[in-house]
C-alpha atoms as a PDB file:
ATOM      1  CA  UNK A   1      52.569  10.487  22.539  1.00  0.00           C
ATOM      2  CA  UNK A   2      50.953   7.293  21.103  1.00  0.00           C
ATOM      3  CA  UNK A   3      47.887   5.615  22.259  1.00  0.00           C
ATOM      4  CA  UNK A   4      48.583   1.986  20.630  1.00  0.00           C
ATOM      5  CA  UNK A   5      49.436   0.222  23.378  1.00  0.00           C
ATOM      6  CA  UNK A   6      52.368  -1.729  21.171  1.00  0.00           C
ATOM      7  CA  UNK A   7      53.882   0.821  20.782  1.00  0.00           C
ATOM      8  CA  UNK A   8      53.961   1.871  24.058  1.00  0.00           C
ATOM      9  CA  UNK A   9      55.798  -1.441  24.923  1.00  0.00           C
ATOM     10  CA  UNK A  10      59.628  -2.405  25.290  1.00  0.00           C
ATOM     11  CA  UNK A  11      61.386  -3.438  21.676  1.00  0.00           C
ATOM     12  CA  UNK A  12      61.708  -7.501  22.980  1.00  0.00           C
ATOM     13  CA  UNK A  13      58.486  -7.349  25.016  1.00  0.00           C
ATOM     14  CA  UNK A  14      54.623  -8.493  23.831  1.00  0.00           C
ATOM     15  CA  UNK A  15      51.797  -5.710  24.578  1.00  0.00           C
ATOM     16  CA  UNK A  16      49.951  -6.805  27.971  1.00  0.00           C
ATOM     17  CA  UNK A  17      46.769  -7.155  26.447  1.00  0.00           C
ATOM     18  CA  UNK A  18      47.657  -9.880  23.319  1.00  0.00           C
ATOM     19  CA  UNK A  19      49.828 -12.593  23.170  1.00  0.00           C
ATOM     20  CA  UNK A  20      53.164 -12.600  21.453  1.00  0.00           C
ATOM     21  CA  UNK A  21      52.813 -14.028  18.261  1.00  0.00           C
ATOM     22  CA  UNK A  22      56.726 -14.902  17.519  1.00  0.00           C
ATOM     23  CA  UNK A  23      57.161 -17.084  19.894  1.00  0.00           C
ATOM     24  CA  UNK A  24      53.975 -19.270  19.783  1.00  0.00           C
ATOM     25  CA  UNK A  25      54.339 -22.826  18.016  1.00  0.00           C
ATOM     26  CA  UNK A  26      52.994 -23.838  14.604  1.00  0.00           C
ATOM     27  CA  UNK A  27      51.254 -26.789  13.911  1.00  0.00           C
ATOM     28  CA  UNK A  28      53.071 -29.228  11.472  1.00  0.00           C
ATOM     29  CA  UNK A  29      51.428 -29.178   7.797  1.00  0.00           C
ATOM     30  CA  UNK A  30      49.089 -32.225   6.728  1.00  0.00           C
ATOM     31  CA  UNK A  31      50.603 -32.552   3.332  1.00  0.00           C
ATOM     32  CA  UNK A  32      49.681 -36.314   3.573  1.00  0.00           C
ATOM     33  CA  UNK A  33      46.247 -36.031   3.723  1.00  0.00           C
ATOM     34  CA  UNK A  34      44.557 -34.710   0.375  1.00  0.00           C
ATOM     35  CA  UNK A  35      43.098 -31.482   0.515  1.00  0.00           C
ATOM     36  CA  UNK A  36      39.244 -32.297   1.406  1.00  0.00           C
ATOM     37  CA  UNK A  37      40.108 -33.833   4.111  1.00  0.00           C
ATOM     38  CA  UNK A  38      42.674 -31.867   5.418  1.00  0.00           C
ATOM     39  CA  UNK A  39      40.794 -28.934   6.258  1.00  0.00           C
ATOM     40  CA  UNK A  40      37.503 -29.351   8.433  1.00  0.00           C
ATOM     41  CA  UNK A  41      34.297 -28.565   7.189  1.00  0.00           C
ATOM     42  CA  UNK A  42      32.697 -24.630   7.013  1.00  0.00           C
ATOM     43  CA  UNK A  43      31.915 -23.412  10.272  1.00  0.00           C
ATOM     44  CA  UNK A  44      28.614 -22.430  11.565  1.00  0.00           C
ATOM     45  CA  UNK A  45      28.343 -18.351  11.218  1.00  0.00           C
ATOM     46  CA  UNK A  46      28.107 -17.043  14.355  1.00  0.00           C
ATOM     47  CA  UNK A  47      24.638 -16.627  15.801  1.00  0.00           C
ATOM     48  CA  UNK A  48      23.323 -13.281  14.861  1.00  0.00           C
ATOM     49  CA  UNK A  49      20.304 -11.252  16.678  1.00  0.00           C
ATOM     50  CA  UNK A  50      16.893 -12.092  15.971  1.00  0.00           C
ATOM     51  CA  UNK A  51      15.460 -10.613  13.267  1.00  0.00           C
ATOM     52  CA  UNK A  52      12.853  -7.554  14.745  1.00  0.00           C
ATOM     53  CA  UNK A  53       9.601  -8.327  14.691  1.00  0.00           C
ATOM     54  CA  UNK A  54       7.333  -7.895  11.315  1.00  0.00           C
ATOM     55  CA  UNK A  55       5.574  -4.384  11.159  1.00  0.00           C
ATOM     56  CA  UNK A  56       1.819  -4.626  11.382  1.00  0.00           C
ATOM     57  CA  UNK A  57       0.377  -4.016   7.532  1.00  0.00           C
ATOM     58  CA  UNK A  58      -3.187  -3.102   6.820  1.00  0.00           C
ATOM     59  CA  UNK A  59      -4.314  -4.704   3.343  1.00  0.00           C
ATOM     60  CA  UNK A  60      -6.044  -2.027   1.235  1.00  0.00           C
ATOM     61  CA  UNK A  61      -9.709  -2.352   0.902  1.00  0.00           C
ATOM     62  CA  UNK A  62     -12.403  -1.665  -1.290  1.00  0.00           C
ATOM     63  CA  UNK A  63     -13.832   0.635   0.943  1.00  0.00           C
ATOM     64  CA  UNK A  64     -10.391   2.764   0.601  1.00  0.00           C
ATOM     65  CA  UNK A  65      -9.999   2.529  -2.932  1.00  0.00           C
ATOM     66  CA  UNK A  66     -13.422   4.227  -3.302  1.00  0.00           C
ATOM     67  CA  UNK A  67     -12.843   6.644  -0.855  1.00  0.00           C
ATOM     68  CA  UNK A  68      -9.139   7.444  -3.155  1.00  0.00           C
ATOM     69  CA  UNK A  69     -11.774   7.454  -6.259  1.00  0.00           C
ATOM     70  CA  UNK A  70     -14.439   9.358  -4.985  1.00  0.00           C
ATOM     71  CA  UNK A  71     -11.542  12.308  -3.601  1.00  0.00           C
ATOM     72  CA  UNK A  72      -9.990  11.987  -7.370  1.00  0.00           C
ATOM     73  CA  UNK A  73     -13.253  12.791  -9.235  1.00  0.00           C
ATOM     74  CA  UNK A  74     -14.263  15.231  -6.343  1.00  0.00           C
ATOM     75  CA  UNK A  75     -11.191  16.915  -7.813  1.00  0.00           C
ATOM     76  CA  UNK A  76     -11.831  16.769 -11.850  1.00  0.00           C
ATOM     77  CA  UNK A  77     -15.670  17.643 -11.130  1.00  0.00           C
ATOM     78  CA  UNK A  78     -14.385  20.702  -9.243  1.00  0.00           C
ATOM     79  CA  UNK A  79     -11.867  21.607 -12.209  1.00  0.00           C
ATOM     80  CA  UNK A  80     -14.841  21.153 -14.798  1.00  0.00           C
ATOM     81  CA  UNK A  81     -16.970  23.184 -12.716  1.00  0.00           C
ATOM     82  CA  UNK A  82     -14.264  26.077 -12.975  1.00  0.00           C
ATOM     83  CA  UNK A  83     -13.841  25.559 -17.082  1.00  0.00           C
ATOM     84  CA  UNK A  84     -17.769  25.987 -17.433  1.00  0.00           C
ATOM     85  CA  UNK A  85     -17.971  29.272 -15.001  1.00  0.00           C
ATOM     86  CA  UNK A  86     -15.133  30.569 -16.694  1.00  0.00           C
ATOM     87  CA  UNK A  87     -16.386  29.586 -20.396  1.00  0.00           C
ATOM     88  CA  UNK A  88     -19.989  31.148 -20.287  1.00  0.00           C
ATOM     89  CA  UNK A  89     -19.935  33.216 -23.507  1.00  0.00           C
ATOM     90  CA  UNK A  90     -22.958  31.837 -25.430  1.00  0.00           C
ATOM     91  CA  UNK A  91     -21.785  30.121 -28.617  1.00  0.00           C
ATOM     92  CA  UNK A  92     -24.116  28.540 -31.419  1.00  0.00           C
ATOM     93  CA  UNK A  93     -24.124  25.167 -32.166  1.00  0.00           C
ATOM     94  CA  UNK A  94     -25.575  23.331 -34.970  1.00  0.00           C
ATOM     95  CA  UNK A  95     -25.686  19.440 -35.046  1.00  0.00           C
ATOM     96  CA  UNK A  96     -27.640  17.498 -37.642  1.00  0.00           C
ATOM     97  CA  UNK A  97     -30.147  19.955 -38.685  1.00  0.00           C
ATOM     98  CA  UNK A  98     -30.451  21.392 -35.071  1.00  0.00           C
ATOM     99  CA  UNK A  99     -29.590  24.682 -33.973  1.00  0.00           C
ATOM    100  CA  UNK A 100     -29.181  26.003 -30.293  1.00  0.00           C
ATOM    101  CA  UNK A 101     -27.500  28.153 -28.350  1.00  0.00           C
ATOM    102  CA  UNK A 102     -24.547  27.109 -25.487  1.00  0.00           C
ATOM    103  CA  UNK A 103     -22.517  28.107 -22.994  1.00  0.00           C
ATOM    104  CA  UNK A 104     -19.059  27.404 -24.664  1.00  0.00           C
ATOM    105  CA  UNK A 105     -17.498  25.305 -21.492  1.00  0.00           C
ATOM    106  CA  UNK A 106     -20.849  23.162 -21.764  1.00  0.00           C
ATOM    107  CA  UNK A 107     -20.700  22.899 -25.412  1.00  0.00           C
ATOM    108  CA  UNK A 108     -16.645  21.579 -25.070  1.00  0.00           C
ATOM    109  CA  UNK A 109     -17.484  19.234 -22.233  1.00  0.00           C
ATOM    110  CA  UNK A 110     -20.853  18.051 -24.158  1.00  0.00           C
ATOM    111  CA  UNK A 111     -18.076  17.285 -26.875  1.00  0.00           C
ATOM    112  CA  UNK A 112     -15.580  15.517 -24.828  1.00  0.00           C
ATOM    113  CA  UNK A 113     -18.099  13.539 -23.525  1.00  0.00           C
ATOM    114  CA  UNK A 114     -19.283  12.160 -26.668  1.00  0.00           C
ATOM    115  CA  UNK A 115     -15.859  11.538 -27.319  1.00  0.00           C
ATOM    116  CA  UNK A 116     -15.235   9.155 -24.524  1.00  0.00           C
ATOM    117  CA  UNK A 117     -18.662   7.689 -25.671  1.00  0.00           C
ATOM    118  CA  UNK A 118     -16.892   6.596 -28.856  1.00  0.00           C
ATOM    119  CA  UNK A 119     -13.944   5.277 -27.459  1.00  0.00           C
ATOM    120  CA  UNK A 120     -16.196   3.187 -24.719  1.00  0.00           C
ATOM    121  CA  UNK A 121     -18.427   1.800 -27.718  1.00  0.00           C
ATOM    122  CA  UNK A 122     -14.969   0.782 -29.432  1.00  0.00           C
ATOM    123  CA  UNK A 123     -13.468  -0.517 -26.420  1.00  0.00           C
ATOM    124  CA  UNK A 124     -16.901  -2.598 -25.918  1.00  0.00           C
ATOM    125  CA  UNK A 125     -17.086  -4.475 -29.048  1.00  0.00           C
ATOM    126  CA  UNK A 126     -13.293  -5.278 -29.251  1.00  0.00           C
ATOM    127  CA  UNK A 127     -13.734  -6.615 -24.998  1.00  0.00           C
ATOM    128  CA  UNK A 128     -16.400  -8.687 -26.670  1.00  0.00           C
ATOM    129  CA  UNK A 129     -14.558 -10.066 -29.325  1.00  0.00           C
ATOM    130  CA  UNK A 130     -11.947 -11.492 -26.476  1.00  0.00           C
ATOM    131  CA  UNK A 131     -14.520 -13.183 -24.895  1.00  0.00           C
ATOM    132  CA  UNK A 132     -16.027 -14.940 -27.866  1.00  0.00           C
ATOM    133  CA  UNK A 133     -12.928 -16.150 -28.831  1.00  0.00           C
ATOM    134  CA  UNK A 134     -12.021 -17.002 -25.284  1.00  0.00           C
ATOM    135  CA  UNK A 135     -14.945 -19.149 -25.179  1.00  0.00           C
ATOM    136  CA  UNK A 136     -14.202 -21.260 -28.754  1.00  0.00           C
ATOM    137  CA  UNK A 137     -10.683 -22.248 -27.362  1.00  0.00           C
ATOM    138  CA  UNK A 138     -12.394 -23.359 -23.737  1.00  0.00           C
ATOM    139  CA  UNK A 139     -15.433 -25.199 -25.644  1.00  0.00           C
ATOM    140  CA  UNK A 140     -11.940 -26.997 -27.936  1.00  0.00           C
ATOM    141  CA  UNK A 141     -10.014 -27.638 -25.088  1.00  0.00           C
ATOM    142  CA  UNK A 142     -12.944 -29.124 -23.244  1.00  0.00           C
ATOM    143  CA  UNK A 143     -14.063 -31.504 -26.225  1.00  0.00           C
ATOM    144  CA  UNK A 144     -10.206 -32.600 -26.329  1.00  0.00           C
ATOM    145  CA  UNK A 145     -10.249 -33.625 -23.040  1.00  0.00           C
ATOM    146  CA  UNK A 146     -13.355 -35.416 -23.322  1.00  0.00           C
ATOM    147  CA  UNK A 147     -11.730 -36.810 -26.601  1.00  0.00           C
ATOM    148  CA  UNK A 148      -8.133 -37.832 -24.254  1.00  0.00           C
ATOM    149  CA  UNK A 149     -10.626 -38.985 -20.989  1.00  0.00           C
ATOM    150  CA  UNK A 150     -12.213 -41.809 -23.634  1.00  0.00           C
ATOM    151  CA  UNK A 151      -9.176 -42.700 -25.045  1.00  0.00           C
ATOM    152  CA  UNK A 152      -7.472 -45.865 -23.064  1.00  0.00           C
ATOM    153  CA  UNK A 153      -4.038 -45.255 -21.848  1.00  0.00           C
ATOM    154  CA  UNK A 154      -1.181 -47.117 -24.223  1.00  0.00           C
ATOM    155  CA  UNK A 155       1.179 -49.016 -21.661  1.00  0.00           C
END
């Protein structure tokens, strides 16, 4: 049992619901006219649904990029908290002459800090090195086009 309906129809007879292609007629070919011409020009494409509508998209603020901060460091203040409670054995610490007596999760985080110190105080003077030389090549482009403004143009 077949469900093609072609199949289901008589050897010399066309299916009911196409035509019979055998017998239909054939245009002659335009071999006179050259090939550009002979063939009309691209069709339209058919015309599709319109596109859906654009989903609404809230810009990110200010506001919420704080509020992502301020939940980070909530976070790292909360894990530092935990070092120092769990580092409280008193260590001794001798800087420059001084002697004293930590709590060795303070002492470490006393030390990291002074360590970011360092790399903010290098990070400082090479940000203002940029800008110095930043402003030398403004201050020479701006005298040469003073220098090209006072200049007439050569026709």
């Amino acid at each position: 049992m077949t469900t093609d309906p072609r199949a289901a129809a008589t050897p010399g007879e066309a299916p009911t619901d196409q035509p019979a292609l055998e017998n239909t007629p054939q245009a002659p070919p335009q071999s006179a006219a050259p090939p550009e011409q002979a063939q009309p020009g691209p069709e339209p494409p058919p015309q599709a649904a319109p596109p859906p509508p654009p989903q609404h998209r809230i810009k990110r603020t200010r506001t919420g990029g704080i509020w992502v901060a301020v939940g980070f460091f909530a976070v790292v203040l909360l894990l530092l908290l935990i070092f120092i409670l769990q580092n409280g054995t008193d260590v001794s610490v001798s800087y420059l002459g001084m002697h004293g007596h930590l709590p060795l999760g303070v002492a470490l985080l006393l030390a990291a800090v002074c360590g970011v110190l360092l790399v903010v105080l290098a990070g400082t003077a090479r940000i203002a090195q940029l800008r110095a030389t930043a402003r030398r090549h403004r201050r020479v482009d701006a005298k040469r086009v003073a220098a090209a403004a006072k200049e007439p143009a050569n026709l």
